[in-house]
N, C-alpha and C. Protein backbone atom coordinates (compact mmCIF):
# COMPACT_ATOMS: atom_id res chain seq x y z
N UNK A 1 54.68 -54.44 -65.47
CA UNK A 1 55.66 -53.76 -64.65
C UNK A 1 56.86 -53.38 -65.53
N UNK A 2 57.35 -51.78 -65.22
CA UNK A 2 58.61 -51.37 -65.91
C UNK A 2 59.71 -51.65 -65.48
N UNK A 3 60.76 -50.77 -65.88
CA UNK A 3 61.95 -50.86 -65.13
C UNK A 3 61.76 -49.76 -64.16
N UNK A 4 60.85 -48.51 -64.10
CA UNK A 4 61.09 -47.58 -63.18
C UNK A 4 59.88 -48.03 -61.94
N UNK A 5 59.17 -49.18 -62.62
CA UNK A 5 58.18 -49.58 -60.81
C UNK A 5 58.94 -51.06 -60.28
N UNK A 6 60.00 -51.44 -61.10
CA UNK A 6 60.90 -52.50 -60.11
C UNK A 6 61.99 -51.25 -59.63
N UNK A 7 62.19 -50.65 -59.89
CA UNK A 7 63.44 -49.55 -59.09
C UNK A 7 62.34 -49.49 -57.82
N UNK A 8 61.13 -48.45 -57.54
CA UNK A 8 60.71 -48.40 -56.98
C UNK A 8 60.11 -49.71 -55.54
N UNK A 9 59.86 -50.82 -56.59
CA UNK A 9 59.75 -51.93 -55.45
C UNK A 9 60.69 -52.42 -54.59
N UNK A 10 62.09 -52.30 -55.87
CA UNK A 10 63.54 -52.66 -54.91
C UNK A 10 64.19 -51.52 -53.61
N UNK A 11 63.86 -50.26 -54.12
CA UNK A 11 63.91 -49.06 -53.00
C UNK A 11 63.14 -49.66 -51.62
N UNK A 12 61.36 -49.79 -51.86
CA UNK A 12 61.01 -49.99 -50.87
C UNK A 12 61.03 -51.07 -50.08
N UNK A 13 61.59 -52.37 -50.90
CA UNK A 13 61.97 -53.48 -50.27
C UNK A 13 63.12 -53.68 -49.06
N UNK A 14 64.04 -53.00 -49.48
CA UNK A 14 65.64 -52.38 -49.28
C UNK A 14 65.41 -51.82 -47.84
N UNK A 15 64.30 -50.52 -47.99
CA UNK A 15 64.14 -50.07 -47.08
C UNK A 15 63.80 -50.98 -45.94
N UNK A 16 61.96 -51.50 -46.09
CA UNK A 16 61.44 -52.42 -45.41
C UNK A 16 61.86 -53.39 -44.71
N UNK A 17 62.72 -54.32 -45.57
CA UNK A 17 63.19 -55.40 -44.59
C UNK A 17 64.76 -55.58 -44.31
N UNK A 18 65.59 -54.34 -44.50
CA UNK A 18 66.97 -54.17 -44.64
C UNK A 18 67.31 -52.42 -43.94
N UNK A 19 66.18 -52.21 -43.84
CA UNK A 19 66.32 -50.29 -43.17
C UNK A 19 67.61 -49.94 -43.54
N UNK A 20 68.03 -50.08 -44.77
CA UNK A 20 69.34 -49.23 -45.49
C UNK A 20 68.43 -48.78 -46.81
N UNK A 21 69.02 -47.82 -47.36
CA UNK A 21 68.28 -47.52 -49.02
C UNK A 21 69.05 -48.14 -49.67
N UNK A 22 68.48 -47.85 -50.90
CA UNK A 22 69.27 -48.73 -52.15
C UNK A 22 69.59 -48.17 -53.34
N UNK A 23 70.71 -47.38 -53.18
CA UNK A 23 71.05 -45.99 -53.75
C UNK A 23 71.15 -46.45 -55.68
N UNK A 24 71.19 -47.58 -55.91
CA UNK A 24 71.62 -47.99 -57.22
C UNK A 24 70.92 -48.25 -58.03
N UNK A 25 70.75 -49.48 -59.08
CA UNK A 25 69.83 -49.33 -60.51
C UNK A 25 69.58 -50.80 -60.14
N UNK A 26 68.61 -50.83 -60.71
CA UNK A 26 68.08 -52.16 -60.38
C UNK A 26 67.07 -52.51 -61.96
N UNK A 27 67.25 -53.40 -62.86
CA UNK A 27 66.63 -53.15 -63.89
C UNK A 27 65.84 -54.72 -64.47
N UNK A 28 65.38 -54.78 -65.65
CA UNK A 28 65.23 -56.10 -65.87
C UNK A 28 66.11 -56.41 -67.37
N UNK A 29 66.12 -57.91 -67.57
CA UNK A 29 67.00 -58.44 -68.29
C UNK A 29 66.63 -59.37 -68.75
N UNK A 30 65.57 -59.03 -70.05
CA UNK A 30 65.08 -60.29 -70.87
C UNK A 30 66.31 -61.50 -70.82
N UNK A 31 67.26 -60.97 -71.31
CA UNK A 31 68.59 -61.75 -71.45
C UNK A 31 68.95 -62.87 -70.63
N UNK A 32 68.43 -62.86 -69.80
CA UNK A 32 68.63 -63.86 -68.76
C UNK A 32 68.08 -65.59 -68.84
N UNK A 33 68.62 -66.61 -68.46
CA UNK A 33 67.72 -67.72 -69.02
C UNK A 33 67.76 -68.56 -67.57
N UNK A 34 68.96 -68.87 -67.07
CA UNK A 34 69.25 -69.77 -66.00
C UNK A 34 68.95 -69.37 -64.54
N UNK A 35 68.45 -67.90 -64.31
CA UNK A 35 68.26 -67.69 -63.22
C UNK A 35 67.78 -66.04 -62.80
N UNK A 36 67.09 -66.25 -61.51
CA UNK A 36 65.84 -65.27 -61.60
C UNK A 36 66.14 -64.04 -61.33
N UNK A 37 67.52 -64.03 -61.08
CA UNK A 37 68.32 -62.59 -60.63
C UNK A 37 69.64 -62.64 -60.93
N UNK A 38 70.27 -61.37 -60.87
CA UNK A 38 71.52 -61.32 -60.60
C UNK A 38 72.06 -59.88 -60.24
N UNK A 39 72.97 -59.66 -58.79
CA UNK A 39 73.99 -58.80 -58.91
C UNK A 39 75.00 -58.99 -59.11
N UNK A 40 76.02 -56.88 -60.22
CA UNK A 40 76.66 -57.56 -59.99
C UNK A 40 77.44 -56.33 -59.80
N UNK A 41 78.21 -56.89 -58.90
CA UNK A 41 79.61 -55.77 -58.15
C UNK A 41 80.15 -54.40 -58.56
N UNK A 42 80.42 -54.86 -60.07
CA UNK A 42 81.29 -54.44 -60.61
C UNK A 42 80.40 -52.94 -61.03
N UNK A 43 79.34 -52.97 -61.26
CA UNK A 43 78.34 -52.21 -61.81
C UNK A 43 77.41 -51.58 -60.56
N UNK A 44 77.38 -51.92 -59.56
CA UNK A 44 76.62 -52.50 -58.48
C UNK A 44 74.63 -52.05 -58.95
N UNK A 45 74.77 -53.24 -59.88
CA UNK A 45 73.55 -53.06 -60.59
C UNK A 45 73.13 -54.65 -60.09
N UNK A 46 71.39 -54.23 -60.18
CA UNK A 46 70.69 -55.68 -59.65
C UNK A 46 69.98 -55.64 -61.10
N UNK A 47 70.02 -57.05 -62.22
CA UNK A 47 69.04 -57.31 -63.38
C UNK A 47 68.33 -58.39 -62.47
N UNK A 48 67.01 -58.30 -63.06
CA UNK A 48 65.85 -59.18 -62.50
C UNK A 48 65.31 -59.81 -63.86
N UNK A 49 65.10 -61.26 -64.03
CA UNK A 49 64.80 -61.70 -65.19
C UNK A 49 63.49 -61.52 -65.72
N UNK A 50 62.40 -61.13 -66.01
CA UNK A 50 61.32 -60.53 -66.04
C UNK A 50 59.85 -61.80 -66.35
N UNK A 51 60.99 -62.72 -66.75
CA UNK A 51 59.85 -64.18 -67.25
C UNK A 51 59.32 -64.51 -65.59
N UNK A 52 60.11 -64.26 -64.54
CA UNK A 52 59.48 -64.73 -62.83
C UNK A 52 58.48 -64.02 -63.30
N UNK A 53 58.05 -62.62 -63.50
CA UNK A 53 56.98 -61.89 -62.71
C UNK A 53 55.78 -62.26 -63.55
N UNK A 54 56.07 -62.54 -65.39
CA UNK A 54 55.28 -63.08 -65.58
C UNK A 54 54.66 -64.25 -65.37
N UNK A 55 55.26 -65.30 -65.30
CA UNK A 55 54.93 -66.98 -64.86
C UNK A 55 54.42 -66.98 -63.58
N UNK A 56 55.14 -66.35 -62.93
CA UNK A 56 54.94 -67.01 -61.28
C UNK A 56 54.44 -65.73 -60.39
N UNK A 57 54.55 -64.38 -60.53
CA UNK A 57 54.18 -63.32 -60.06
C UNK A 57 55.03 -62.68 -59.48
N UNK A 58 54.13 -61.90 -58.42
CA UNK A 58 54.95 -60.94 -57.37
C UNK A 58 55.43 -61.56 -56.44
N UNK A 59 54.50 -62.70 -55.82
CA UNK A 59 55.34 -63.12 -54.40
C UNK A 59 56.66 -63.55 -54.86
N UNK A 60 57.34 -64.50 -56.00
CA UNK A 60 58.37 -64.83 -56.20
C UNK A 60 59.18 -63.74 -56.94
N UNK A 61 58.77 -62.83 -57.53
CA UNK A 61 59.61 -61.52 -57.83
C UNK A 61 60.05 -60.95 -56.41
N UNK A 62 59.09 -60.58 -55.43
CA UNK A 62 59.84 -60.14 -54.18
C UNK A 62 60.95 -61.13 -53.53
N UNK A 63 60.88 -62.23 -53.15
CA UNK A 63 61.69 -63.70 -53.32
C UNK A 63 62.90 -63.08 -53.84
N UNK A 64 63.05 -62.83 -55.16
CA UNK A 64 64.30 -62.68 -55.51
C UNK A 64 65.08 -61.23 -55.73
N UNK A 65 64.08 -60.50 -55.64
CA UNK A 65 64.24 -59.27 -54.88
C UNK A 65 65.24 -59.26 -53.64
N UNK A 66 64.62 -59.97 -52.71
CA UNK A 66 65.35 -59.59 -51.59
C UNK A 66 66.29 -60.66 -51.68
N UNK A 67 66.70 -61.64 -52.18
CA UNK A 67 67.49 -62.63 -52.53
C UNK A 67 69.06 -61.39 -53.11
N UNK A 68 68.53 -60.61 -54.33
CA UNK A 68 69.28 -59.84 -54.70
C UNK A 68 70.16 -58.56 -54.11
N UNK A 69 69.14 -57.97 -52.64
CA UNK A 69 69.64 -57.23 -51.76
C UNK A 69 70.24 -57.62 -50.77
N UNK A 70 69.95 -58.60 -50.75
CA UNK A 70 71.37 -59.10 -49.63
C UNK A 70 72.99 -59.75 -50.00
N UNK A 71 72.72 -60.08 -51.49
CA UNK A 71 74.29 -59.71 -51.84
C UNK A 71 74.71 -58.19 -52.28
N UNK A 72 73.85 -57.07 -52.51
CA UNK A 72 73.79 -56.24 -52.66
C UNK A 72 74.62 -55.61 -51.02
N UNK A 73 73.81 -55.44 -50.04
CA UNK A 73 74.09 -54.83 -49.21
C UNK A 73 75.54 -55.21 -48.27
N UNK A 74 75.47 -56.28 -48.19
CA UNK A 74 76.86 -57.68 -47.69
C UNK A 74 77.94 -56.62 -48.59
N UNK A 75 78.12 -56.52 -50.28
CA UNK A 75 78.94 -56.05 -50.31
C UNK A 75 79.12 -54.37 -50.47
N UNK A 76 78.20 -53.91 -50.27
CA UNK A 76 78.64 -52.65 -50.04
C UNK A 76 79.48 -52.61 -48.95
N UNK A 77 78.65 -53.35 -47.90
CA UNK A 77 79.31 -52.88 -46.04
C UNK A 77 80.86 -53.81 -45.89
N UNK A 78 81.56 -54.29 -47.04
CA UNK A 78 82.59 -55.17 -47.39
C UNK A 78 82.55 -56.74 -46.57
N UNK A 79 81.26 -57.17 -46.48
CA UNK A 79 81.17 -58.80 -45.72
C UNK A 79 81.01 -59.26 -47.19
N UNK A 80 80.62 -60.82 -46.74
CA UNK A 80 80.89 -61.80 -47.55
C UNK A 80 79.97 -62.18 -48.07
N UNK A 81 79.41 -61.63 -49.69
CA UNK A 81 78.64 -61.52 -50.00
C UNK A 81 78.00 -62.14 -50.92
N UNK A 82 79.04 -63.83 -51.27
CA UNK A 82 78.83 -64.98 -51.98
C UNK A 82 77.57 -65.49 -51.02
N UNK A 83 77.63 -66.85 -51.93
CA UNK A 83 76.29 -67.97 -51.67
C UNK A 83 76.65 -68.80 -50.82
N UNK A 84 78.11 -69.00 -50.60
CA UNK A 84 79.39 -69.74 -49.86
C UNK A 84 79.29 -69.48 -48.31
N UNK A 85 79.28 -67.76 -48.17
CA UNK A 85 79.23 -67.14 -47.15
C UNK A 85 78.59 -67.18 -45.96
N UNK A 86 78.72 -67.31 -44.54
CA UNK A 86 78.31 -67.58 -43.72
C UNK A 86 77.44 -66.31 -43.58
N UNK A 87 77.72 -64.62 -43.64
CA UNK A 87 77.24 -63.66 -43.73
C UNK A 87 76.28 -63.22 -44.57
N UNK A 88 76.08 -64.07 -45.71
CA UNK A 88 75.07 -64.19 -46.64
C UNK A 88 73.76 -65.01 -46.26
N UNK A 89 74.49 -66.57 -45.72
CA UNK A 89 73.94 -67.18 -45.40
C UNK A 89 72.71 -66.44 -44.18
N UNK A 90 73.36 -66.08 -43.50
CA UNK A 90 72.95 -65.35 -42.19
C UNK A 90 71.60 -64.35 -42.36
N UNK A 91 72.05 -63.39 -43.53
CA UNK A 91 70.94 -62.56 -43.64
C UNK A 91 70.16 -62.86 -44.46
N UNK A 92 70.34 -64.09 -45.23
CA UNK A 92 68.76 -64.88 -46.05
C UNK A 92 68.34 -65.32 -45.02
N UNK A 93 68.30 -65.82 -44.13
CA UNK A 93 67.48 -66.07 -42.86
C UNK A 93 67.23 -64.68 -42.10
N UNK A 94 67.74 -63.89 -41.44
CA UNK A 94 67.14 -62.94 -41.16
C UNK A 94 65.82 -62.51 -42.25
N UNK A 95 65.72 -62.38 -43.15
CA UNK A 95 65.18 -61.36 -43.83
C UNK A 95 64.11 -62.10 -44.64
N UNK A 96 64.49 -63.30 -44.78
CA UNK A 96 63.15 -64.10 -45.12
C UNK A 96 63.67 -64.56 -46.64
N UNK A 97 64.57 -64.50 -46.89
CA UNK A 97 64.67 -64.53 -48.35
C UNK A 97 64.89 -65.82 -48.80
N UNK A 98 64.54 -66.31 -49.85
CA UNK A 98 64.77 -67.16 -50.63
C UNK A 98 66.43 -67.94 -51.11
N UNK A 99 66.74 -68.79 -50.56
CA UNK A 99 68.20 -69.49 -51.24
C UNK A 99 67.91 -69.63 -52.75
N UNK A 100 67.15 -70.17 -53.13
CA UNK A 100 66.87 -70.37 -54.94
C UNK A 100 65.86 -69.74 -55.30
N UNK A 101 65.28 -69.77 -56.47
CA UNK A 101 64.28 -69.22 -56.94
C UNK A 101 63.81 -70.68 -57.51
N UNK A 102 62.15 -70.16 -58.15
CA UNK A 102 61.63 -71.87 -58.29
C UNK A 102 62.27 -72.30 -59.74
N UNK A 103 61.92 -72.85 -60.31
CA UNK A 103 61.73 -73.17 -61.82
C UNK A 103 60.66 -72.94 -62.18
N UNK A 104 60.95 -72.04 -63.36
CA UNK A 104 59.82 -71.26 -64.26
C UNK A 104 58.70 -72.51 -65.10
N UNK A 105 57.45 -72.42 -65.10
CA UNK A 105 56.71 -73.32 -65.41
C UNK A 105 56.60 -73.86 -67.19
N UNK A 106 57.54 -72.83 -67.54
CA UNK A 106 57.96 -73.01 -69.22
C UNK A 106 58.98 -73.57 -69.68
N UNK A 107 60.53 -73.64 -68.51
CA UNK A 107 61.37 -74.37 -68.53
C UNK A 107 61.17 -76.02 -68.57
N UNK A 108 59.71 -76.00 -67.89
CA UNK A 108 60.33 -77.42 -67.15
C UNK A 108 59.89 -78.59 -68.48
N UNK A 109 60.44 -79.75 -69.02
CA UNK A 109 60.94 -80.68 -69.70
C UNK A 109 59.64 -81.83 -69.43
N UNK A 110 58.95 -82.01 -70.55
CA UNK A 110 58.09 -83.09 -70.84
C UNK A 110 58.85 -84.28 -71.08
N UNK A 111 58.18 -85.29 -70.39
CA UNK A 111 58.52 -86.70 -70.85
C UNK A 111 57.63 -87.65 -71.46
N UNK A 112 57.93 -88.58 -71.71
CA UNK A 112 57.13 -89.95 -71.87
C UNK A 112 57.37 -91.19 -70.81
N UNK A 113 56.00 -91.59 -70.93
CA UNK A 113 56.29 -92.97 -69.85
C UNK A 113 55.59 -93.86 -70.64
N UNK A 114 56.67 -94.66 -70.82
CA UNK A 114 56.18 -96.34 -71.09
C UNK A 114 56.38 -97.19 -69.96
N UNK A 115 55.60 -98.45 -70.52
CA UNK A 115 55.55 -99.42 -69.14
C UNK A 115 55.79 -100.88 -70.26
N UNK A 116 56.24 -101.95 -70.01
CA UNK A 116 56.22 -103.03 -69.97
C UNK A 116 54.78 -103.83 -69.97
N UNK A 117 54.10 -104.63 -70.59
CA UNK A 117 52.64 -105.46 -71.09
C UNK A 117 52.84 -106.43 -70.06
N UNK A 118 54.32 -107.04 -70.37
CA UNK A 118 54.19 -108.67 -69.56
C UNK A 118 55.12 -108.27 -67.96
N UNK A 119 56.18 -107.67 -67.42
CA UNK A 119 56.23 -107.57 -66.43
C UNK A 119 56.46 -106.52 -65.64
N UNK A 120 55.71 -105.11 -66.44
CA UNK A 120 55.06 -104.22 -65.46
C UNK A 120 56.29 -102.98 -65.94
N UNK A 121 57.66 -103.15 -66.43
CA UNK A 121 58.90 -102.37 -66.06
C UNK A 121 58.50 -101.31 -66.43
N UNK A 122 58.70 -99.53 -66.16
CA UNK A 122 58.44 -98.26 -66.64
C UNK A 122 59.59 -97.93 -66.91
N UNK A 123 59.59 -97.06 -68.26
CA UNK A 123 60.28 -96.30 -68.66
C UNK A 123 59.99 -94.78 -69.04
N UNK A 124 61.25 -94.19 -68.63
CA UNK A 124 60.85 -92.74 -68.49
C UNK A 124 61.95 -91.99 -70.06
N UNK A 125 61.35 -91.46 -70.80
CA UNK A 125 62.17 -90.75 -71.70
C UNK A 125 61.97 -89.44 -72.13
N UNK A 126 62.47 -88.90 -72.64
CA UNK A 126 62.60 -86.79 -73.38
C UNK A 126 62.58 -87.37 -74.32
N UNK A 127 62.45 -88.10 -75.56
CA UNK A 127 62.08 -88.41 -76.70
C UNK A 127 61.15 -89.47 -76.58
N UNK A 128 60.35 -89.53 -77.59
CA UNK A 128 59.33 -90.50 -78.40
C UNK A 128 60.10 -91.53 -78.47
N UNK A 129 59.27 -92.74 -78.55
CA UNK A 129 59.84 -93.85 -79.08
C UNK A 129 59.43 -94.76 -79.91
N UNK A 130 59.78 -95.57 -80.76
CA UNK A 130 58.90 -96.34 -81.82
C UNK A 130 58.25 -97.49 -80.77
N UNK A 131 57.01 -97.41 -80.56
CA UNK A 131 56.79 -98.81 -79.74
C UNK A 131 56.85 -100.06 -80.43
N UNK A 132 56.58 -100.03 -81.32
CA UNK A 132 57.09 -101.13 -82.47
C UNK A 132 57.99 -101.70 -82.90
N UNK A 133 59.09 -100.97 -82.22
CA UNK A 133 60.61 -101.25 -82.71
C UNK A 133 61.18 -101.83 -81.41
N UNK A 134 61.52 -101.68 -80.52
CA UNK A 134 61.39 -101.54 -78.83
C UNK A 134 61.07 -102.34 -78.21
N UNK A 135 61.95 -102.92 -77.19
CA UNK A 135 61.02 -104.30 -76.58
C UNK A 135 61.82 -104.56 -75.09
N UNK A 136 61.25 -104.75 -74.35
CA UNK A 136 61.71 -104.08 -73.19
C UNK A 136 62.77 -104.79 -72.68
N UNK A 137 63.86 -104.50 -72.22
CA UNK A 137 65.49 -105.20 -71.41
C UNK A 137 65.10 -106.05 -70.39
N UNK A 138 63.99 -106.15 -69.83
CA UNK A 138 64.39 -107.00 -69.08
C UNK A 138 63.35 -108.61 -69.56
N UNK A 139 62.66 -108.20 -69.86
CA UNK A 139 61.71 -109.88 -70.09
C UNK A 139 61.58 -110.09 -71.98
N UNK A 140 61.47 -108.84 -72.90
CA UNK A 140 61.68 -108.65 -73.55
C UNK A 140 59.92 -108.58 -74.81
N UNK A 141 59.40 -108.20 -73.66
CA UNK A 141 57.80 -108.22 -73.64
C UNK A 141 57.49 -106.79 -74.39
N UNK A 142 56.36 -106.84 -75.10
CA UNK A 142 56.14 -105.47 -75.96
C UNK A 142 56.14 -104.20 -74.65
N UNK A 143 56.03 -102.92 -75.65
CA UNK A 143 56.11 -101.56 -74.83
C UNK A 143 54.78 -101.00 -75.21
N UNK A 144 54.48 -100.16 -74.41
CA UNK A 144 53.30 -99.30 -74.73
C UNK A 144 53.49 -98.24 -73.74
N UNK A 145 52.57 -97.02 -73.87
CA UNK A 145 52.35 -95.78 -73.24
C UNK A 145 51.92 -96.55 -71.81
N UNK A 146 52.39 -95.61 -70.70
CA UNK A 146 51.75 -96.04 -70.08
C UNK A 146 50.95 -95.51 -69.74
N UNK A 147 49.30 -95.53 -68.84
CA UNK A 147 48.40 -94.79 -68.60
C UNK A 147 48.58 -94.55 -66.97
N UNK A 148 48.72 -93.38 -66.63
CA UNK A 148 49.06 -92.94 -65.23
C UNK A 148 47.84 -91.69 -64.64
């Protein structure tokens, strides 16, 4: 997908579940890391982060699609067109839309789990650990991987 068949999806989305058009630019934005959309006012441009459509697809590209047209439209018509907003709030429920987007399946953070030999304790860590070196806080019993 380009930037000129997400213009086109955001037009007919706009239309579909908002029966206003969507006179503006709507583009994508490798650039993006923390989140699956954004408008913004000042530009009244919608960037769409382009890693959703690959990871997770269309259903969650439309998700934030229409996530994106309803702060879109809120502030054209001058309502309140934060996340804060009761009027925002309002038409993500009308319209079906999404409050968050998910977490991308490349973001998400591997761990390790160790467990305790003599009284069972698990430990959860984002780094490796020397099991050899290591000995567990509470009984003080060796560590190992645990098998889950």
């Amino acid at each position: 997908m380009n930037d000129m068949n997400l213009q086109q999806l955001v037009e007919r989305l706009s239309q579909d579940h908002f029966n206003k058009p969507f006179f503006d630019e709507a583009i994508f934005n490798s650039r993006l890391r923390t989140t699956g959309g954004r408008y913004l006012p000042s530009e009244r441009r919608i960037e769409i982060n382009p890693k959703y459509f690959v990871e997770l697809g269309e259903k969650e590209l439309i998700g934030i699609i229409k996530h994106e047209l309803c702060h879109y439209h809120l502030h054209i018509e001058g309502k309140g067109y934060r996340h804060g907003d009761l009027e925002f709030k309002a038409l993500l429920q009308q319209t079906g839309s999404p409050r968050h987007c998910q977490m991308l399946p490349s973001a998400r953070k591997s761990f390790y789990l160790y467990n305790c030999l003599q009284c069972g304790q698990l430990y959860k860590r984002k780094k490796r650990i020397n099991i050899e070196r290591y000995r567990c806080s509470r009984c003080k019993g060796r560590i190992d991987y645990a098998n889950l």
